[in-house]
PDB file of N, CA and C in Angstrom:
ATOM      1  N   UNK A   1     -16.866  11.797 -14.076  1.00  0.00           N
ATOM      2  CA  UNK A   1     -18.067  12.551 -13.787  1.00  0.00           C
ATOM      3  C   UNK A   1     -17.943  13.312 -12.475  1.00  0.00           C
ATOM      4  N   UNK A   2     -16.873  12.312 -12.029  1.00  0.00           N
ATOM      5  CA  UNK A   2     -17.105  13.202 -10.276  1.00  0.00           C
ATOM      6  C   UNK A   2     -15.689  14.174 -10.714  1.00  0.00           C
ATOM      7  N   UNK A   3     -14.945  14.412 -11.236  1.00  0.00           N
ATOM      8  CA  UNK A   3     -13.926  15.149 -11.634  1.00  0.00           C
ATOM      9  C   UNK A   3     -13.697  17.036 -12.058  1.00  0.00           C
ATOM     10  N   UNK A   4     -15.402  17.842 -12.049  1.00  0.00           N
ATOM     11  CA  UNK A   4     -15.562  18.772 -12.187  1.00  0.00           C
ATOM     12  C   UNK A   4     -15.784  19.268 -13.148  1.00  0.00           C
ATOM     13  N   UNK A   5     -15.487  18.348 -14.782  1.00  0.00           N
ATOM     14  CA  UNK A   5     -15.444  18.809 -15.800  1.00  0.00           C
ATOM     15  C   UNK A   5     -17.070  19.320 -16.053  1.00  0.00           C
ATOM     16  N   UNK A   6     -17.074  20.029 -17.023  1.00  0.00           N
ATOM     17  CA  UNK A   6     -18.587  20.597 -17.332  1.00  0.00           C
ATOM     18  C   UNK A   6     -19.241  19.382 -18.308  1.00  0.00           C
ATOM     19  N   UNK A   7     -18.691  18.648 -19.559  1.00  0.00           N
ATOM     20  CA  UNK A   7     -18.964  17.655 -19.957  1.00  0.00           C
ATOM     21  C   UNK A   7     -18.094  16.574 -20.629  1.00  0.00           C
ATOM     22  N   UNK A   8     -18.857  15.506 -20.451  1.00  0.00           N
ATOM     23  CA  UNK A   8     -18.511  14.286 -20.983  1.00  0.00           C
ATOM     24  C   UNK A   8     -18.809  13.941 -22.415  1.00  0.00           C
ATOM     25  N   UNK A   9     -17.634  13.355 -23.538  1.00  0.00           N
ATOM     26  CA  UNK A   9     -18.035  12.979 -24.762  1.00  0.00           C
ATOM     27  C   UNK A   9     -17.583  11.413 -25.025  1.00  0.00           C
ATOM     28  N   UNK A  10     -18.855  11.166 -25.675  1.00  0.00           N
ATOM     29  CA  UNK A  10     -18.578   9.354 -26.259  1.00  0.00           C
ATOM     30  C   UNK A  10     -17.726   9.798 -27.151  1.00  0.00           C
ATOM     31  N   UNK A  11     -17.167   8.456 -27.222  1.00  0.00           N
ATOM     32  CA  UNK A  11     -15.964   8.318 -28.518  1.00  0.00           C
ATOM     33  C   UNK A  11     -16.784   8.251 -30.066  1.00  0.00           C
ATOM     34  N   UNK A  12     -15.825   8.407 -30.517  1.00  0.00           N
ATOM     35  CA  UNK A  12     -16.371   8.212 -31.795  1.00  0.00           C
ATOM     36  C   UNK A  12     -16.738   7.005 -32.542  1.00  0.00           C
ATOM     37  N   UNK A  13     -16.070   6.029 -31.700  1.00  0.00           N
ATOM     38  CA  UNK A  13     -15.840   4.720 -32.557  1.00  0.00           C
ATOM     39  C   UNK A  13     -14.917   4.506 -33.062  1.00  0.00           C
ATOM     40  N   UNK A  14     -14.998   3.243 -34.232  1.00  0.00           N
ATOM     41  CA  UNK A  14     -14.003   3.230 -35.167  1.00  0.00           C
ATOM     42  C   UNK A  14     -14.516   3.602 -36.320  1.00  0.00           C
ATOM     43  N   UNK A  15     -13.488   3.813 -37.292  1.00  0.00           N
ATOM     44  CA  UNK A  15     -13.680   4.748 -38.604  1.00  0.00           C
ATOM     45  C   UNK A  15     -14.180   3.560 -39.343  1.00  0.00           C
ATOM     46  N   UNK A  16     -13.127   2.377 -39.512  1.00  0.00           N
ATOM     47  CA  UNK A  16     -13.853   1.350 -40.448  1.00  0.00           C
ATOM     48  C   UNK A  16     -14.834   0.243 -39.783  1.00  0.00           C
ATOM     49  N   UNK A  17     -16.235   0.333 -40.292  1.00  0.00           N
ATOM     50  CA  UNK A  17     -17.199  -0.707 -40.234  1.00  0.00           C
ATOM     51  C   UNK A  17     -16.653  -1.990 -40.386  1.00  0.00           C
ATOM     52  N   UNK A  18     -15.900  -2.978 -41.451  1.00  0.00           N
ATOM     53  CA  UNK A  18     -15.568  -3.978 -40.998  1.00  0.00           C
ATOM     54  C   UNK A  18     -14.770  -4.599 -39.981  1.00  0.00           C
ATOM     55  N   UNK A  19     -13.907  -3.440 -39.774  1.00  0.00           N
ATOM     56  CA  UNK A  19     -12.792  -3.640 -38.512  1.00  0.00           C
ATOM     57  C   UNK A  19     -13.367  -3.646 -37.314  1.00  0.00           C
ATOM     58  N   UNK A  20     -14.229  -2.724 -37.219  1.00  0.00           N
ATOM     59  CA  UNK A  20     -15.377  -2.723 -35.863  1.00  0.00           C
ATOM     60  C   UNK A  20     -15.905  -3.964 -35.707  1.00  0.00           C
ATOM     61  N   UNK A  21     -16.853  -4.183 -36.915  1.00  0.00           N
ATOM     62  CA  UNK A  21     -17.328  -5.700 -36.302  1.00  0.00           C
ATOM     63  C   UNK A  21     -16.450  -6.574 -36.775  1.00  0.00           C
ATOM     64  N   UNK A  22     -15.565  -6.742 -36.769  1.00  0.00           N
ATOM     65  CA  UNK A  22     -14.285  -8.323 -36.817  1.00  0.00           C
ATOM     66  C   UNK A  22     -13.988  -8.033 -35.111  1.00  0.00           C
ATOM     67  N   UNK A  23     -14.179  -6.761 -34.696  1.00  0.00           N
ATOM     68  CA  UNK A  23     -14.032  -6.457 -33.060  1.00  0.00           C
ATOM     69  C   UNK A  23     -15.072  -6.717 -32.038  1.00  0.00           C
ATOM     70  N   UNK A  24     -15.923  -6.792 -32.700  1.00  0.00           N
ATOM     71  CA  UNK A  24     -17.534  -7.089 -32.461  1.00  0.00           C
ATOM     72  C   UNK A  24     -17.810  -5.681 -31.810  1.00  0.00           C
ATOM     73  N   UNK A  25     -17.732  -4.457 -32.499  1.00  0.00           N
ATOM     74  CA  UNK A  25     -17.830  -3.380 -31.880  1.00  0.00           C
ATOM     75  C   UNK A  25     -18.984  -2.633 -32.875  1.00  0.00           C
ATOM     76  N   UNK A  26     -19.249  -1.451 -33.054  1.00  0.00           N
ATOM     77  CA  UNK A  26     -20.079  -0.766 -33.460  1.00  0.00           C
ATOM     78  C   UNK A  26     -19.323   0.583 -34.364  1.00  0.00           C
ATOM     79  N   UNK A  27     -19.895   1.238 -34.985  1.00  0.00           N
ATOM     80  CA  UNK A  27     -19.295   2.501 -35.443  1.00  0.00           C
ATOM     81  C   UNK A  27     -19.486   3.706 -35.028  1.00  0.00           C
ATOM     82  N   UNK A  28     -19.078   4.558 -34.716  1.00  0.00           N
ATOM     83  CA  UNK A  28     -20.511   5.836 -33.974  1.00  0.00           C
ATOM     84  C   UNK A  28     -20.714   5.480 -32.830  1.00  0.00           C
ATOM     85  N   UNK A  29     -21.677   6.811 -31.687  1.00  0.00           N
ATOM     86  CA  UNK A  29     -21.964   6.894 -30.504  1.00  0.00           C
ATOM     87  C   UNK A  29     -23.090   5.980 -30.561  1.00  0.00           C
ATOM     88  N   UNK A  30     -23.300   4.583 -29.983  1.00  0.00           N
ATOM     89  CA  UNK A  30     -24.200   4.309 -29.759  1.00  0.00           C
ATOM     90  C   UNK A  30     -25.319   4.002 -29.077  1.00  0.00           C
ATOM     91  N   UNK A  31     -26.807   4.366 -28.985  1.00  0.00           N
ATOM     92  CA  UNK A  31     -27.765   5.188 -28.431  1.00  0.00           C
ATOM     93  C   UNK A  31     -27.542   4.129 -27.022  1.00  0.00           C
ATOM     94  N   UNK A  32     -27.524   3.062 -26.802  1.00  0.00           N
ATOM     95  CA  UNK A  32     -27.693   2.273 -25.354  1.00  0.00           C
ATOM     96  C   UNK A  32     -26.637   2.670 -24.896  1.00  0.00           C
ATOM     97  N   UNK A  33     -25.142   3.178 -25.008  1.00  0.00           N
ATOM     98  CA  UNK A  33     -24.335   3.527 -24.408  1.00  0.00           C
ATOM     99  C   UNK A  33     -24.347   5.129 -23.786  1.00  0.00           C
ATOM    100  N   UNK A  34     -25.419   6.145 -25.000  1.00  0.00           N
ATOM    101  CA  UNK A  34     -24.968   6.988 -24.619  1.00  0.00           C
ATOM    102  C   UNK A  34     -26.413   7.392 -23.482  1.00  0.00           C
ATOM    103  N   UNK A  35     -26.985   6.766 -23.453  1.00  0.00           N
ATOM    104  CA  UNK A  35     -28.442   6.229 -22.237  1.00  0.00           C
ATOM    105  C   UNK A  35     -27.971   6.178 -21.176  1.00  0.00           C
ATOM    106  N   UNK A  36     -26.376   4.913 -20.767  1.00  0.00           N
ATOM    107  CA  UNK A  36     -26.056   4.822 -19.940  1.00  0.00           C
ATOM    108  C   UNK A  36     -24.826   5.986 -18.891  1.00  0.00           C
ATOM    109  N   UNK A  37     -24.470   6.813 -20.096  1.00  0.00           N
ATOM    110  CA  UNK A  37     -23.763   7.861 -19.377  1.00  0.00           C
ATOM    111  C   UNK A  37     -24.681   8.981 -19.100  1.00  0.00           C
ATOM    112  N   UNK A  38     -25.908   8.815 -19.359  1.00  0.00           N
ATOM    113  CA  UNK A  38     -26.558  10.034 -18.721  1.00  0.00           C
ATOM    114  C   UNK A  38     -27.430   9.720 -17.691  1.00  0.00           C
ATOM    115  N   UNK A  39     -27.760   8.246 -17.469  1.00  0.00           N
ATOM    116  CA  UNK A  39     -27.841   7.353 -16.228  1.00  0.00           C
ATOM    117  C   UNK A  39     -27.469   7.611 -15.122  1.00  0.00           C
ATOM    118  N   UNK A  40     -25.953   7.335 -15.833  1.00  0.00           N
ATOM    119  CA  UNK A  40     -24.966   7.334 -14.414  1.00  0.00           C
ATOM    120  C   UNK A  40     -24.042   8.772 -14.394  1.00  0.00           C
ATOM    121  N   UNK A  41     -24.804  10.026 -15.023  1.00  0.00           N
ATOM    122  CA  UNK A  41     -24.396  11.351 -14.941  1.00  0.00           C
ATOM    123  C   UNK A  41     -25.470  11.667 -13.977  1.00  0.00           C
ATOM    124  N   UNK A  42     -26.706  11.597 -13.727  1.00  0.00           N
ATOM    125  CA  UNK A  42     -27.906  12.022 -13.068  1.00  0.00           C
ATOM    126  C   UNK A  42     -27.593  11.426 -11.639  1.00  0.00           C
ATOM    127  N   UNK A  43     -27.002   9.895 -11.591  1.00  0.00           N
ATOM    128  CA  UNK A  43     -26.473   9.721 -10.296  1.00  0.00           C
ATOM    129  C   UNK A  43     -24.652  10.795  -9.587  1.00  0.00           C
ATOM    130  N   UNK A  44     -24.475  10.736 -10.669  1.00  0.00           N
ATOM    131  CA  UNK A  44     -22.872  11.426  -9.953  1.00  0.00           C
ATOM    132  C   UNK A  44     -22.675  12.851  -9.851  1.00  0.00           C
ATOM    133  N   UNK A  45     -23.145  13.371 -11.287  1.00  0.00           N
ATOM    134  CA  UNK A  45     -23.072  15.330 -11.632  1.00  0.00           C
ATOM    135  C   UNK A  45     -24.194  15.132 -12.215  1.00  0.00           C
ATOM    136  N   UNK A  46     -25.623  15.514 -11.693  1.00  0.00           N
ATOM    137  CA  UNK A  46     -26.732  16.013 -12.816  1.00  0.00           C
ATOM    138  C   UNK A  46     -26.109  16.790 -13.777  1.00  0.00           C
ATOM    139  N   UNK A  47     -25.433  17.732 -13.202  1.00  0.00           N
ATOM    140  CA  UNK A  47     -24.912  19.210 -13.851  1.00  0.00           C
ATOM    141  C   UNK A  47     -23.870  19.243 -15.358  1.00  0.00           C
ATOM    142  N   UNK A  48     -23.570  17.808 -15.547  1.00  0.00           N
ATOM    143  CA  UNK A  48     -22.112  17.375 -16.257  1.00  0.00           C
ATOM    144  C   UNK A  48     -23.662  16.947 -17.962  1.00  0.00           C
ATOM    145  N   UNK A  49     -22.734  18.031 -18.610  1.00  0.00           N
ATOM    146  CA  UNK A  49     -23.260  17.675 -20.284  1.00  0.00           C
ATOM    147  C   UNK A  49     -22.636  16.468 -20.552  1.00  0.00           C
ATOM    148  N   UNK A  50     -23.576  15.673 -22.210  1.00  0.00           N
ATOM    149  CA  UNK A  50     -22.902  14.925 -22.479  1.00  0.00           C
ATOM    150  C   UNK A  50     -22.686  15.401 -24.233  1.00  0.00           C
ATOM    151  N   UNK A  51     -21.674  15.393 -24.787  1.00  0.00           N
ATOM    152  CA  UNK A  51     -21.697  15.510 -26.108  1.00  0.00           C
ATOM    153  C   UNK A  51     -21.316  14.171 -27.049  1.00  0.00           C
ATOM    154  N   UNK A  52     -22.503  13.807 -27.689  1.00  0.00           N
ATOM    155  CA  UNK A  52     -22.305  12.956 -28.693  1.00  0.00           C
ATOM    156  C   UNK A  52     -21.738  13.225 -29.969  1.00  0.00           C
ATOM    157  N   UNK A  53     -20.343  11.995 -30.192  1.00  0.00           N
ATOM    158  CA  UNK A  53     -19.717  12.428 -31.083  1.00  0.00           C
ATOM    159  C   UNK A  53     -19.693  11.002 -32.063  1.00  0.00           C
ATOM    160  N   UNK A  54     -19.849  11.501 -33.088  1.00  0.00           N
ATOM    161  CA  UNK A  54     -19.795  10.266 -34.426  1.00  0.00           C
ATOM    162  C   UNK A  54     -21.343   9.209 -34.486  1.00  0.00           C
ATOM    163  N   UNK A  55     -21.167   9.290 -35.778  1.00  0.00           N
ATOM    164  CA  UNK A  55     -22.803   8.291 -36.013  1.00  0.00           C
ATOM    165  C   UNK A  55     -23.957   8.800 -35.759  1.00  0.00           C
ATOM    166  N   UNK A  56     -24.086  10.003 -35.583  1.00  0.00           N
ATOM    167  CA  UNK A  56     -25.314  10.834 -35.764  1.00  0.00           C
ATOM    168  C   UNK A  56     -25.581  11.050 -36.934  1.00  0.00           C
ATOM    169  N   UNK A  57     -26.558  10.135 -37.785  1.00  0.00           N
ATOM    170  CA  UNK A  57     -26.526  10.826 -38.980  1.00  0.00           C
ATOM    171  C   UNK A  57     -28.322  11.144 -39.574  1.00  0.00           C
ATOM    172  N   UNK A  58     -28.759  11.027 -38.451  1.00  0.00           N
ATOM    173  CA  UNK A  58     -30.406  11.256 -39.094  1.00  0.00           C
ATOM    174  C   UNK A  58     -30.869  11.783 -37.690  1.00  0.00           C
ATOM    175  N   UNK A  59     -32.162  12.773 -38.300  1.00  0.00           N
ATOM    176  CA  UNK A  59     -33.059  13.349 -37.530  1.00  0.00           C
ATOM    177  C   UNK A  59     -33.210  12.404 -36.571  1.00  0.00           C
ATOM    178  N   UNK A  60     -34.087  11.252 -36.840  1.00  0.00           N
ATOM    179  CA  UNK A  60     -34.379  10.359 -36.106  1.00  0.00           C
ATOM    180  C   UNK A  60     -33.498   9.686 -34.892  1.00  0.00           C
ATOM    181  N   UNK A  61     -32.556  10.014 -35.146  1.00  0.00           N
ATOM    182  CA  UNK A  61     -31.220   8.975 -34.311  1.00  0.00           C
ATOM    183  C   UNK A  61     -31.243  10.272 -33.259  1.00  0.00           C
ATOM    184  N   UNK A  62     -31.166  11.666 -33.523  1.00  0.00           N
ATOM    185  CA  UNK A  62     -30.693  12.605 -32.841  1.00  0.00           C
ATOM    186  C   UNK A  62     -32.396  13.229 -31.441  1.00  0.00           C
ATOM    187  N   UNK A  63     -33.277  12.565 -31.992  1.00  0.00           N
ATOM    188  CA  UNK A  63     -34.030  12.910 -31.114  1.00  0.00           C
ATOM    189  C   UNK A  63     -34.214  11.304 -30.265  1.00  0.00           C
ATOM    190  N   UNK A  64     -33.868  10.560 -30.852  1.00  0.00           N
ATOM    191  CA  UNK A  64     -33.689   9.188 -29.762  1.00  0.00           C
ATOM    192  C   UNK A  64     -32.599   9.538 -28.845  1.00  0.00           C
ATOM    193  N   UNK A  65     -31.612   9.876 -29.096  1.00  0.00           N
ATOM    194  CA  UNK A  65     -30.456  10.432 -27.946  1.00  0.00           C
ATOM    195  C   UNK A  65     -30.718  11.355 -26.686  1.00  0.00           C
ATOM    196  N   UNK A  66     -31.933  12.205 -27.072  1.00  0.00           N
ATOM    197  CA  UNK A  66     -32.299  13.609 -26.503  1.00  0.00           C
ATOM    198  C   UNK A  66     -33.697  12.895 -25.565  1.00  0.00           C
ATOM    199  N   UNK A  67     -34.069  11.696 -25.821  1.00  0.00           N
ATOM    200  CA  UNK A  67     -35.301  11.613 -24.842  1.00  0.00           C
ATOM    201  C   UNK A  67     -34.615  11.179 -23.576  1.00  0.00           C
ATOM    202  N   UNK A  68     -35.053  11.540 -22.620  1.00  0.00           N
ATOM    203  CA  UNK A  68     -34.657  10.895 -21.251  1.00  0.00           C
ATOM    204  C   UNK A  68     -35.502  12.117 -20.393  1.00  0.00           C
ATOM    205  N   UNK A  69     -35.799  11.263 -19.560  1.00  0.00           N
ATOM    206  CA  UNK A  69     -36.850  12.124 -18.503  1.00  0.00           C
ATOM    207  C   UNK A  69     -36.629  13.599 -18.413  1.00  0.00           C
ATOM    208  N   UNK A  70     -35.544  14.590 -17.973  1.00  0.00           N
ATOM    209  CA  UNK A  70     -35.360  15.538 -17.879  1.00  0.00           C
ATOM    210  C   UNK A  70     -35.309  16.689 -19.111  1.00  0.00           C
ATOM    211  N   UNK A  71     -35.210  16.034 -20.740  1.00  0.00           N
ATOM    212  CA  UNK A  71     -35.471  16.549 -21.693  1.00  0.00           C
ATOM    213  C   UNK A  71     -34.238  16.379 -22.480  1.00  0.00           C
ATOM    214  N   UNK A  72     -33.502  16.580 -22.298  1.00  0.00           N
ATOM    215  CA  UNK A  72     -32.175  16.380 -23.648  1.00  0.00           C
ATOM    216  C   UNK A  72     -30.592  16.205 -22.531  1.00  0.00           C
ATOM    217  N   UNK A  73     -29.702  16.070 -23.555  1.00  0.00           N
ATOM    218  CA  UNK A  73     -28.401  15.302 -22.564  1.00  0.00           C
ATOM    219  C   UNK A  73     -27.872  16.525 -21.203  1.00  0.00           C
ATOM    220  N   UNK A  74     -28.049  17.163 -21.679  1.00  0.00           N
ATOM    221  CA  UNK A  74     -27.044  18.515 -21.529  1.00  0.00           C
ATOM    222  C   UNK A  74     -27.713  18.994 -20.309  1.00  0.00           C
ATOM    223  N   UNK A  75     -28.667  19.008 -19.928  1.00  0.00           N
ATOM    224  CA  UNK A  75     -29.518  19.262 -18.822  1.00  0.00           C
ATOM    225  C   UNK A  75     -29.340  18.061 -17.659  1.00  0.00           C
TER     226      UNK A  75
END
């Protein structure tokens, strides 16, 4: 974040759901993680986008990502 880039992207995950959780992991960007990089983007680069990648798959999921005080990630 402190590195200059314009933005930051979550991973995608893993592709297979059972392999994830035998990892105890998740599939897709998920929303408490991607909370916490725009957390700790507002402390380091306000200025630094974040692009969410994988597991977006409903309206609903995509405006839970976008609430945070200032209005959406990218801001």
């Amino acid at each position: 974040m402190q590195s200059g880039a314009d933005f930051i992207k979550t991973s995608t995950g893993f592709e297979e759901k059972d392999y994830a959780e035998k990892l105890g992991n998740k599939t897709g960007a998920q929303i408490e993680n991607v909370k916490l990089m725009a957390e700790l983007s507002r402390k380091y680069n306000p200025r630094i986008g974040i692009k969410v990648a994988g597991g977006v798959r409903t309206y609903q999921q995509a405006l839970e990502l976008m609430r945070r005080p200032r209005g959406n990630l990218t801001q």
